[in-house]
Protein backbone atom coordinates (compact mmCIF):
# COMPACT_ATOMS: atom_id res chain seq x y z
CA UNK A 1 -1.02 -49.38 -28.61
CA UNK A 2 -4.60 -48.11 -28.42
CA UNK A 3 -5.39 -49.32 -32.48
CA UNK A 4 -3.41 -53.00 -31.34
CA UNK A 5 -6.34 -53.18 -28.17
CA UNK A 6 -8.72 -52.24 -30.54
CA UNK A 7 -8.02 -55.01 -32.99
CA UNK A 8 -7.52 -57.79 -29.96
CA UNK A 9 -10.93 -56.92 -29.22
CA UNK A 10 -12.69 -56.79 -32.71
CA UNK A 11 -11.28 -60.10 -32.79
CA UNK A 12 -13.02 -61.31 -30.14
CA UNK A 13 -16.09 -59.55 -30.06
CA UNK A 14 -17.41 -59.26 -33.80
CA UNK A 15 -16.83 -63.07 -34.80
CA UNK A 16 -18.72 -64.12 -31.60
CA UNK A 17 -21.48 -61.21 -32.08
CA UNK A 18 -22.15 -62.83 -35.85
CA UNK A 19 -21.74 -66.30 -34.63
CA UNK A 20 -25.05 -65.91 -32.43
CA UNK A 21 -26.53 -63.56 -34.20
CA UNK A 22 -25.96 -64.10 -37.50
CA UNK A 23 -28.18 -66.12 -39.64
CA UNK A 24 -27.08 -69.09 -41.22
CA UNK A 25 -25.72 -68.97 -44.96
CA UNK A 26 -28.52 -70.79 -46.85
CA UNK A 27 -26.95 -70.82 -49.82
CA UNK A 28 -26.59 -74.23 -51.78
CA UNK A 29 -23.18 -75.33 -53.34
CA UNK A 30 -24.51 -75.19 -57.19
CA UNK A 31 -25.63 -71.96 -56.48
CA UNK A 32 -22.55 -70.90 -55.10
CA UNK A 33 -20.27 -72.59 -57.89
CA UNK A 34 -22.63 -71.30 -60.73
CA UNK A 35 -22.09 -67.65 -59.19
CA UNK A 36 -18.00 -67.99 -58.88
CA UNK A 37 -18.29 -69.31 -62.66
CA UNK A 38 -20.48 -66.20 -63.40
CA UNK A 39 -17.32 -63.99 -62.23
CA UNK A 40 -14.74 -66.21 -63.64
CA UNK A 41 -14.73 -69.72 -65.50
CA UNK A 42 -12.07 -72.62 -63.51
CA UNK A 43 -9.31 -72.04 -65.51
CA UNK A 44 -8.78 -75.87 -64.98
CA UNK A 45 -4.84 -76.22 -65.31
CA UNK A 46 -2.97 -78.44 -63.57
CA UNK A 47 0.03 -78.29 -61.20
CA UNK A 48 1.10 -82.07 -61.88
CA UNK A 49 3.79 -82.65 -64.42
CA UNK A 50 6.39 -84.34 -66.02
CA UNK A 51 9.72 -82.24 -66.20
CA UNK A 52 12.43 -84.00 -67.90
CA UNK A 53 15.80 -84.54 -65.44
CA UNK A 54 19.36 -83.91 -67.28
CA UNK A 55 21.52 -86.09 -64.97
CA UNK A 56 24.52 -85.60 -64.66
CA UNK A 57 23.57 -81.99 -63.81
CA UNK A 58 25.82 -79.73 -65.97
CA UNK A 59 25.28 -77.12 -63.22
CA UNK A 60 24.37 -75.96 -59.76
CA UNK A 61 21.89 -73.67 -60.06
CA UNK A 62 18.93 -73.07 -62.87
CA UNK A 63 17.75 -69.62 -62.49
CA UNK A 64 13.87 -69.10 -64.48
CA UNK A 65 13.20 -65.94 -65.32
CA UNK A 66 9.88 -64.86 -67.18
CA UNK A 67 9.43 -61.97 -68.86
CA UNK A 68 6.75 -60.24 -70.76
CA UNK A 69 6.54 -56.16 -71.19
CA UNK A 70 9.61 -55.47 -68.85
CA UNK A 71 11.80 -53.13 -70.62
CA UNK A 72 12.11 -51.25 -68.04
CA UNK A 73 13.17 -53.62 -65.73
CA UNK A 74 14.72 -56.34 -67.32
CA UNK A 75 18.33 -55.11 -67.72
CA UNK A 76 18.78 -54.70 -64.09
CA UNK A 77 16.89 -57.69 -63.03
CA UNK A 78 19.31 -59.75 -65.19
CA UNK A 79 22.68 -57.46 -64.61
CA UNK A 80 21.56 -58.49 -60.81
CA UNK A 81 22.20 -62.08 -61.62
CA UNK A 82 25.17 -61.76 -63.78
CA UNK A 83 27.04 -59.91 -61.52
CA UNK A 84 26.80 -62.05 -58.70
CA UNK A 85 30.56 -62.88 -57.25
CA UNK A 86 30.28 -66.46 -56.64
CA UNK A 87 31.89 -69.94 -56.61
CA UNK A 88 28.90 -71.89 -57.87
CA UNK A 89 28.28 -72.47 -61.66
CA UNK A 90 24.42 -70.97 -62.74
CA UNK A 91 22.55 -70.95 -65.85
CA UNK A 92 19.61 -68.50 -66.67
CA UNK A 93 16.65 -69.55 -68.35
CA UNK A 94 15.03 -66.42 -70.04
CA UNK A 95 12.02 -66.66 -71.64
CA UNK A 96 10.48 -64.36 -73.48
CA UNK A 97 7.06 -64.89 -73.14
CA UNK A 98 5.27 -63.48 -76.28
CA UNK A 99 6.08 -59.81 -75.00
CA UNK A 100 5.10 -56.79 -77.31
CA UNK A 101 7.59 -54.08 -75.94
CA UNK A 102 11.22 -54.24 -76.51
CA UNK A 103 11.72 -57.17 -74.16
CA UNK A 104 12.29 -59.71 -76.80
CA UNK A 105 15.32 -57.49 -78.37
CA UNK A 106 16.89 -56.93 -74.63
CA UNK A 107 16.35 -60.45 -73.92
CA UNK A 108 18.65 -61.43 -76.80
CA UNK A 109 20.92 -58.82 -76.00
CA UNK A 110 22.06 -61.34 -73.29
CA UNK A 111 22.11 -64.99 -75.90
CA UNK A 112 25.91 -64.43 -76.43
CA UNK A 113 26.53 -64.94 -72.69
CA UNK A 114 27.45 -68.69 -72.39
CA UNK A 115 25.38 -68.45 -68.98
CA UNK A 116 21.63 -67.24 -70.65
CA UNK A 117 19.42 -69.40 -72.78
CA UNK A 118 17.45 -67.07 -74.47
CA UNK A 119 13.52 -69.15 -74.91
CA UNK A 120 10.90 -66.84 -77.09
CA UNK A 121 7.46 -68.30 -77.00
CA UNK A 122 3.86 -67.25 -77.64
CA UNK A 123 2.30 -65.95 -74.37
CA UNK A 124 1.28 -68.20 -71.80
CA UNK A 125 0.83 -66.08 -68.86
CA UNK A 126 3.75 -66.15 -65.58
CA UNK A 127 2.70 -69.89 -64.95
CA UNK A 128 3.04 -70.79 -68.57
CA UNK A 129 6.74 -69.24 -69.09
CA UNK A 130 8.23 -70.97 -65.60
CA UNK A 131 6.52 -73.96 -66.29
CA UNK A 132 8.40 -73.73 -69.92
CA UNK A 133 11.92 -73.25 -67.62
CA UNK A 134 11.15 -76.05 -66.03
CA UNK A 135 10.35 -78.58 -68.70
CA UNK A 136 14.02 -79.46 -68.93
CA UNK A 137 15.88 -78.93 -65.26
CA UNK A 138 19.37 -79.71 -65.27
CA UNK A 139 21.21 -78.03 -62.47
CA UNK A 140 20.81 -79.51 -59.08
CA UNK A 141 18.94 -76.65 -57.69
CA UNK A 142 16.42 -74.59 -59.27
CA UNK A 143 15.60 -70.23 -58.93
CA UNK A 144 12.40 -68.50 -60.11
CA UNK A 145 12.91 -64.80 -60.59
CA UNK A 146 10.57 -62.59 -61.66
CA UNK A 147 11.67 -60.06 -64.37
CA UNK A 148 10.79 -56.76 -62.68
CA UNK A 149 12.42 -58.08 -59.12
CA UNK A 150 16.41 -58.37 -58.93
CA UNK A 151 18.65 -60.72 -56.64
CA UNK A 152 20.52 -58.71 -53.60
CA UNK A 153 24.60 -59.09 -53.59
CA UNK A 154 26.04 -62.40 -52.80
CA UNK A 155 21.95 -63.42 -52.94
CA UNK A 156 23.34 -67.21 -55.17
CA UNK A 157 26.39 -67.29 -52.40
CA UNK A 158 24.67 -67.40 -49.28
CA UNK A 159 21.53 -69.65 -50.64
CA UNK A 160 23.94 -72.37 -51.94
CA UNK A 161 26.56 -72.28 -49.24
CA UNK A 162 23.64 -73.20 -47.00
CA UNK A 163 21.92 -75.43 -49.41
CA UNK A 164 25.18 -77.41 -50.31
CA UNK A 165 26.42 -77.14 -46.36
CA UNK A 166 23.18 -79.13 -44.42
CA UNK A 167 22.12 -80.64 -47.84
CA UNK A 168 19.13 -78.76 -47.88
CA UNK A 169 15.82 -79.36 -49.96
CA UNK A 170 14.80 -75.40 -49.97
CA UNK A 171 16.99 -72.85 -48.49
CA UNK A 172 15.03 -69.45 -47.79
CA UNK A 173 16.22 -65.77 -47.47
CA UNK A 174 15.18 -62.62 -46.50
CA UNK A 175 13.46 -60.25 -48.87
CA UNK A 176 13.41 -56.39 -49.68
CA UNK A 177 9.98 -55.06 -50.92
CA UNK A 178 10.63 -51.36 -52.13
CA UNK A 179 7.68 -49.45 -53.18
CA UNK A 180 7.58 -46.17 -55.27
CA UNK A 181 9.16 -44.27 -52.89
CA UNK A 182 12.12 -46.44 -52.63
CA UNK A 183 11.16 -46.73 -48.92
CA UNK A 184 12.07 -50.74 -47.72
CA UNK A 185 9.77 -52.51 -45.78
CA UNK A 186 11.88 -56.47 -45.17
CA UNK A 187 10.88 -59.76 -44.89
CA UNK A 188 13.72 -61.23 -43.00
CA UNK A 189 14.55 -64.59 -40.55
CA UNK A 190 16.38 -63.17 -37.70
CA UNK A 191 18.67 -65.84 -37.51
CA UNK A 192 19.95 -69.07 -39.84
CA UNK A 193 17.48 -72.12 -39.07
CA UNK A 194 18.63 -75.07 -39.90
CA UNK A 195 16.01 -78.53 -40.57
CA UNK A 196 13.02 -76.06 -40.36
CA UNK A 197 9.49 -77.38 -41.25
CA UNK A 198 8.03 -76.05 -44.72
CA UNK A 199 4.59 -75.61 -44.05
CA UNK A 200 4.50 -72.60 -41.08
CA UNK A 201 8.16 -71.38 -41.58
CA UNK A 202 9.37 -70.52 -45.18
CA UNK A 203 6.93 -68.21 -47.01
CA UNK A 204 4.29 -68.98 -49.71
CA UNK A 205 5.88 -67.18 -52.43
CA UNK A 206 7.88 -69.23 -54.90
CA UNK A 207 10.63 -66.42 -55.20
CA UNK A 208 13.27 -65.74 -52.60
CA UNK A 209 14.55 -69.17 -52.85
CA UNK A 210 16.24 -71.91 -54.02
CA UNK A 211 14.65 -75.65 -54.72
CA UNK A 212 16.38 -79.11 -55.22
CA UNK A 213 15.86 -79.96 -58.57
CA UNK A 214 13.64 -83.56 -57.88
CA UNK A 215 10.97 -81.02 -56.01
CA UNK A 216 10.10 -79.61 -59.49
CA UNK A 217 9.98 -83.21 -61.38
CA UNK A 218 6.75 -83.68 -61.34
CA UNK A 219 5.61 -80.21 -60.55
CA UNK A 220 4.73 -76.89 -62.43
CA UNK A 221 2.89 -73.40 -61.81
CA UNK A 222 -1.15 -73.79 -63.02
CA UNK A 223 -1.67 -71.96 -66.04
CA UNK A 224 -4.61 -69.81 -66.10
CA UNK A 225 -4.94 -68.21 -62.58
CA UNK A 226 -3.87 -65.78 -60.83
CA UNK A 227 -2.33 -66.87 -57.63
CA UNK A 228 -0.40 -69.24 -59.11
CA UNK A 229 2.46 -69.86 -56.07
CA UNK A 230 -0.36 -71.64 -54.10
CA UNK A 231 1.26 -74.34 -55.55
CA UNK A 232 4.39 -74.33 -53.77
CA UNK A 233 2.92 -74.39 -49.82
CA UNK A 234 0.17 -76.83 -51.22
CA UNK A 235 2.59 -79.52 -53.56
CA UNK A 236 6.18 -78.72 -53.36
CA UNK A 237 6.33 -78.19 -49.55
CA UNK A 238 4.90 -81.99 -48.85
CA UNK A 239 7.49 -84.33 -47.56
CA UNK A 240 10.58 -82.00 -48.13
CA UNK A 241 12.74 -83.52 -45.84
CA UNK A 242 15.05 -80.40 -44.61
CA UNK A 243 14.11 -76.85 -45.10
CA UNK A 244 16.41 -73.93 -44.33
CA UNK A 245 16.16 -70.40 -43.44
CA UNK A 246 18.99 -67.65 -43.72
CA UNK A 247 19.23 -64.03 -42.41
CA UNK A 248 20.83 -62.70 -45.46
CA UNK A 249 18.43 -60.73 -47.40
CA UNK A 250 18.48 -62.62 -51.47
CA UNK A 251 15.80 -60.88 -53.11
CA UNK A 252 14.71 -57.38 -54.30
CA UNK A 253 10.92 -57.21 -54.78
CA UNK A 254 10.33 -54.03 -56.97
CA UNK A 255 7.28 -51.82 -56.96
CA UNK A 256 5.20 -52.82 -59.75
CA UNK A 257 1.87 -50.94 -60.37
CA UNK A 258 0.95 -53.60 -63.16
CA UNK A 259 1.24 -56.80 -60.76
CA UNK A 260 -1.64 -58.97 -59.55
CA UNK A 261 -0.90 -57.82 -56.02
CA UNK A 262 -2.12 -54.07 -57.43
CA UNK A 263 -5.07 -55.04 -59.82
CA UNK A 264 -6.79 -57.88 -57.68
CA UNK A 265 -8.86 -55.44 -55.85
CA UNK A 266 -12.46 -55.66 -56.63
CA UNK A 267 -11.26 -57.80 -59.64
CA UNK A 268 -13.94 -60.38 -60.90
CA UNK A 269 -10.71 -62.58 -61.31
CA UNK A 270 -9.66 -62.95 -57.50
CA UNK A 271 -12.20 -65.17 -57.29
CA UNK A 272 -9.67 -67.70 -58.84
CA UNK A 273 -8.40 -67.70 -55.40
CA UNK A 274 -10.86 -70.43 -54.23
CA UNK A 275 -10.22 -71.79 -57.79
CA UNK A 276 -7.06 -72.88 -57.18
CA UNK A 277 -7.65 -73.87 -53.82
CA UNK A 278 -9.93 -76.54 -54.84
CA UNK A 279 -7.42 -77.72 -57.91
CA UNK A 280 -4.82 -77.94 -55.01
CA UNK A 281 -6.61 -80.18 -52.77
CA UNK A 282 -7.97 -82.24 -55.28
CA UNK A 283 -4.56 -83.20 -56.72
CA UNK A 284 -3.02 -83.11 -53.20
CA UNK A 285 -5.40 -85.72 -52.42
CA UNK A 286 -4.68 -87.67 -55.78
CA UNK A 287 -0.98 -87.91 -55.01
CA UNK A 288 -2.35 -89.52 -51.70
CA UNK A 289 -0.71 -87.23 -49.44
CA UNK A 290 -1.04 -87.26 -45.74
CA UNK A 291 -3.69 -85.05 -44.02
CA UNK A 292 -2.13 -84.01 -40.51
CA UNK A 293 -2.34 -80.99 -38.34
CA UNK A 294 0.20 -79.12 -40.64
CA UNK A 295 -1.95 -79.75 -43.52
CA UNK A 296 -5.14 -78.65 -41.86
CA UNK A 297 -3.42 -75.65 -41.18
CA UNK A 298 -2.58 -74.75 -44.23
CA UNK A 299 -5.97 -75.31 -45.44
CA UNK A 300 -7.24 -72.65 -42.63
CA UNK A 301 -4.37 -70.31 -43.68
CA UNK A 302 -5.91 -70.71 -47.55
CA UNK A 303 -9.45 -70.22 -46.48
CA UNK A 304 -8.64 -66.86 -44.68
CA UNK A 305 -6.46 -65.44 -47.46
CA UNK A 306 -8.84 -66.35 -49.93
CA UNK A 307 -11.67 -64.39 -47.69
CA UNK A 308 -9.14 -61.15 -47.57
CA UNK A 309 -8.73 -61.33 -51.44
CA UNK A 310 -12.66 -61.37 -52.20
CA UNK A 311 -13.32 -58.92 -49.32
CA UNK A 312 -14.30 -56.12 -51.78
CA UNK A 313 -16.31 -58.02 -54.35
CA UNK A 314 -19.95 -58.52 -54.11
CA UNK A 315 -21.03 -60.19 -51.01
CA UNK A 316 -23.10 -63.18 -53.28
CA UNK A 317 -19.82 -63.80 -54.73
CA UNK A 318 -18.23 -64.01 -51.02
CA UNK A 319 -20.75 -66.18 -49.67
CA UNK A 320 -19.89 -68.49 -52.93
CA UNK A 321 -16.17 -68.57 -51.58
CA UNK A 322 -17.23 -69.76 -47.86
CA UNK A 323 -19.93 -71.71 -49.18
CA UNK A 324 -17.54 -73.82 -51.48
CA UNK A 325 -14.60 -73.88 -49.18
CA UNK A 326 -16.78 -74.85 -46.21
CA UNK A 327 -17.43 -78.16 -48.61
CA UNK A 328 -13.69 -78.73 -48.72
CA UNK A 329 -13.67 -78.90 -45.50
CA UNK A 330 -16.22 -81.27 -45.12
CA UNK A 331 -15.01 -83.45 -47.81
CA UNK A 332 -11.03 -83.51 -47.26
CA UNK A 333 -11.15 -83.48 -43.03
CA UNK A 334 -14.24 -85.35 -42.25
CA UNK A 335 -13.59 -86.44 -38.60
CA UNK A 336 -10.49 -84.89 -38.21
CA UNK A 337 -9.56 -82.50 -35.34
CA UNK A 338 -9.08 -78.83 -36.34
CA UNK A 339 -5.76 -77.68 -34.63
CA UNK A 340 -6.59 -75.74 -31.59
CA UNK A 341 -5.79 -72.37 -32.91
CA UNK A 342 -8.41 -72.50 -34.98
CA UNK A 343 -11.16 -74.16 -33.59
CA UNK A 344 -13.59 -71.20 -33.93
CA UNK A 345 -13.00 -70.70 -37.55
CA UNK A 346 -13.61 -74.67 -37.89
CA UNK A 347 -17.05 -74.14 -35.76
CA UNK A 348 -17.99 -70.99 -37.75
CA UNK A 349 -17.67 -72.75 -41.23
CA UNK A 350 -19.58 -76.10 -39.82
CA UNK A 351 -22.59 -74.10 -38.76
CA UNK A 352 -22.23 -72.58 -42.58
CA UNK A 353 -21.87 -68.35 -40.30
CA UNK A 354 -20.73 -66.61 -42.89
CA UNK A 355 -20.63 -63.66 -40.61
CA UNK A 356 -18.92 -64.57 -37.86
CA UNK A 357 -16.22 -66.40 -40.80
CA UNK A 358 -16.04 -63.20 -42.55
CA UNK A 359 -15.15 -60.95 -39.20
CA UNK A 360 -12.81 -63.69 -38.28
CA UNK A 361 -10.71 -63.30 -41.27
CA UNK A 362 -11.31 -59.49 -41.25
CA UNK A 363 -9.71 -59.26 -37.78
CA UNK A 364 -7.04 -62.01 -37.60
């Protein structure tokens, strides 16, 4: 109770504090991008595409799974699948993607089962080996799964009856993260929520559930950055017509001391973060998508993850990050009302206080 007041008032007090008595960040934008650079070049992918459509679908469900130096895992990720007890036809797409370990020889292990394709390719990074799943799409909905993670029982079950039931665009389930100690900490809904809105509801992840097919057409993961399921709340989410939410828990998110999540920390490379925010806007703006209050959300949402995820690198390189994203905000929502929740994170990034920014997303 006591650390909860604590927090209410840091977030009050310290943004507020900086905000009138912090100087102004003077630094220019070609500074700012030259510095970012410095740390890490924009990897410059893209996540516009052109998948190929196999209609009829021979299927109703495409699971992707990538998978480079998981021998440890990769049995039981895929076993997880396999076994599911289930009414609806599924394919796998494994791809092997240019792994060095054993993975390769498990992965084939699994090429006589009429329900794995087996893809080996050179290595293209996690981006690179869903976007290769994805190049041909011919179930009517589509599953990423990460090779170290497994699907929960009756996980392909629940996310289709609901999908197939209310016609869904994206159903969503509940996740299990379980750390080295096997201890569970869950992501869940409480209850089933049907027609949900994308953007503020489902999750930002692109695992934990399942996609109609035409979502992924002319989509696919940026290669080159970490980060990579900005995508998904940025692109995919736009215009999906229903979204739904189910209790049942669907995904297993396994401990992994080799994930981004674990090495970003203090990582020259997080600042690819802010890279793929601007690549996101940019091409959101390209497709000519709509700019309203759920949008300008998101793009607050973005701007204070991306200021946790640079918190421990040097504070030139953090100024760079607010500096730069400040001029997305000027460019993309020029005269356009911030929503009223965050109206003092809009003022503190158009007077250019990095301070007062920085506490804000330090606290919130």
């Amino acid at each position: 109770m006591l650390k909860s007041t604590i927090k209410k008032i840091a977030q009050i007090v310290a943004p507020t504090f900086f905000s009138v008595f912090g100087t102004k960040c003077d630094l220019s934008t070609n500074e700012a991008r030259k510095i970012l650079s410095a740390c890490r070049q924009n990897p410059m992918g893209s996540g516009i595409a052109q998948n190929e459509l196999v209609k009829p679908y021979t299927c109703d469900l495409q699971i992707i799974v990538p998978a480079y130096n998981v021998e440890k895992y990769l049995r039981s990720c895929m076993d997880s699948v396999l076994n599911q007890k289930t009414k609806y036809s599924y394919k796998i797409v494994l791809v092997d993607d240019g792994a060095t370990d054993s993975t390769p020889q498990i992965a084939d292990e699994y090429a006589n089962d009429d329900r794995v394709i087996v893809i080996h390719q050179k290595n293209r990074g996690l981006s690179g080996a869903r976007n290769t799943g994805l190049k041909k799409i011919f179930a009517k909905y589509v599953m990423f799964l990460d090779s170290d993670d497994m699907l929960c029982e009756g996980a392909i079950e629940n996310l289709m009856d609901c999908a197939f039931k209310n016609d869904a665009d994206i159903v969503e389930g509940g996740m299990r993260y379980i750390d080295r100690t096997d201890f569970t900490i869950c992501y869940e809904h409480k209850n089933d929520i049907i027609n949900a809105t994308a953007l503020g509801t489902l999750h930002g992840f692109a695992c934990g559930k399942i996609y109609k097919a035409e979502l992924f057409q002319n989509r696919q993961f940026p290669e080159g950055f970490w980060y990579e399921d900005t995508v998904v709340s940025f692109l995919v989410y736009h215009g999906i017509e229903k979204a739904c939410c189910i209790k049942d828990f669907v995904y297993q998110y396994r401990f992994n001391p080799n994930s981004i999540t674990r090495k970003s920390r203090g990582n020259p490379r997080s600042v690819e973060t802010y890279w793929i925010t601007e690549l996101m806007m940019r091409e959101y703006d390209e497709l000519g998508y709509s700019k309203n209050e759920l949008y300008f959300t998101r793009f607050f949402t973005q701007a204070i993850v991306n200021a946790k995820r640079s918190f421990a690198l040097e504070r030139k390189v953090q100024e760079s990050i607010f500096v730069l994203t400040c001029e997305l905000l000027d460019k993309y929502f020029d005269g356009i009302k911030p929503p009223k929740k965050y109206k003092k994170l809009y003022e503190f990034m158009k007077k250019r206080r990095f301070w007062a920014y920085r506490m804000y997303c330090l606290f919130v």
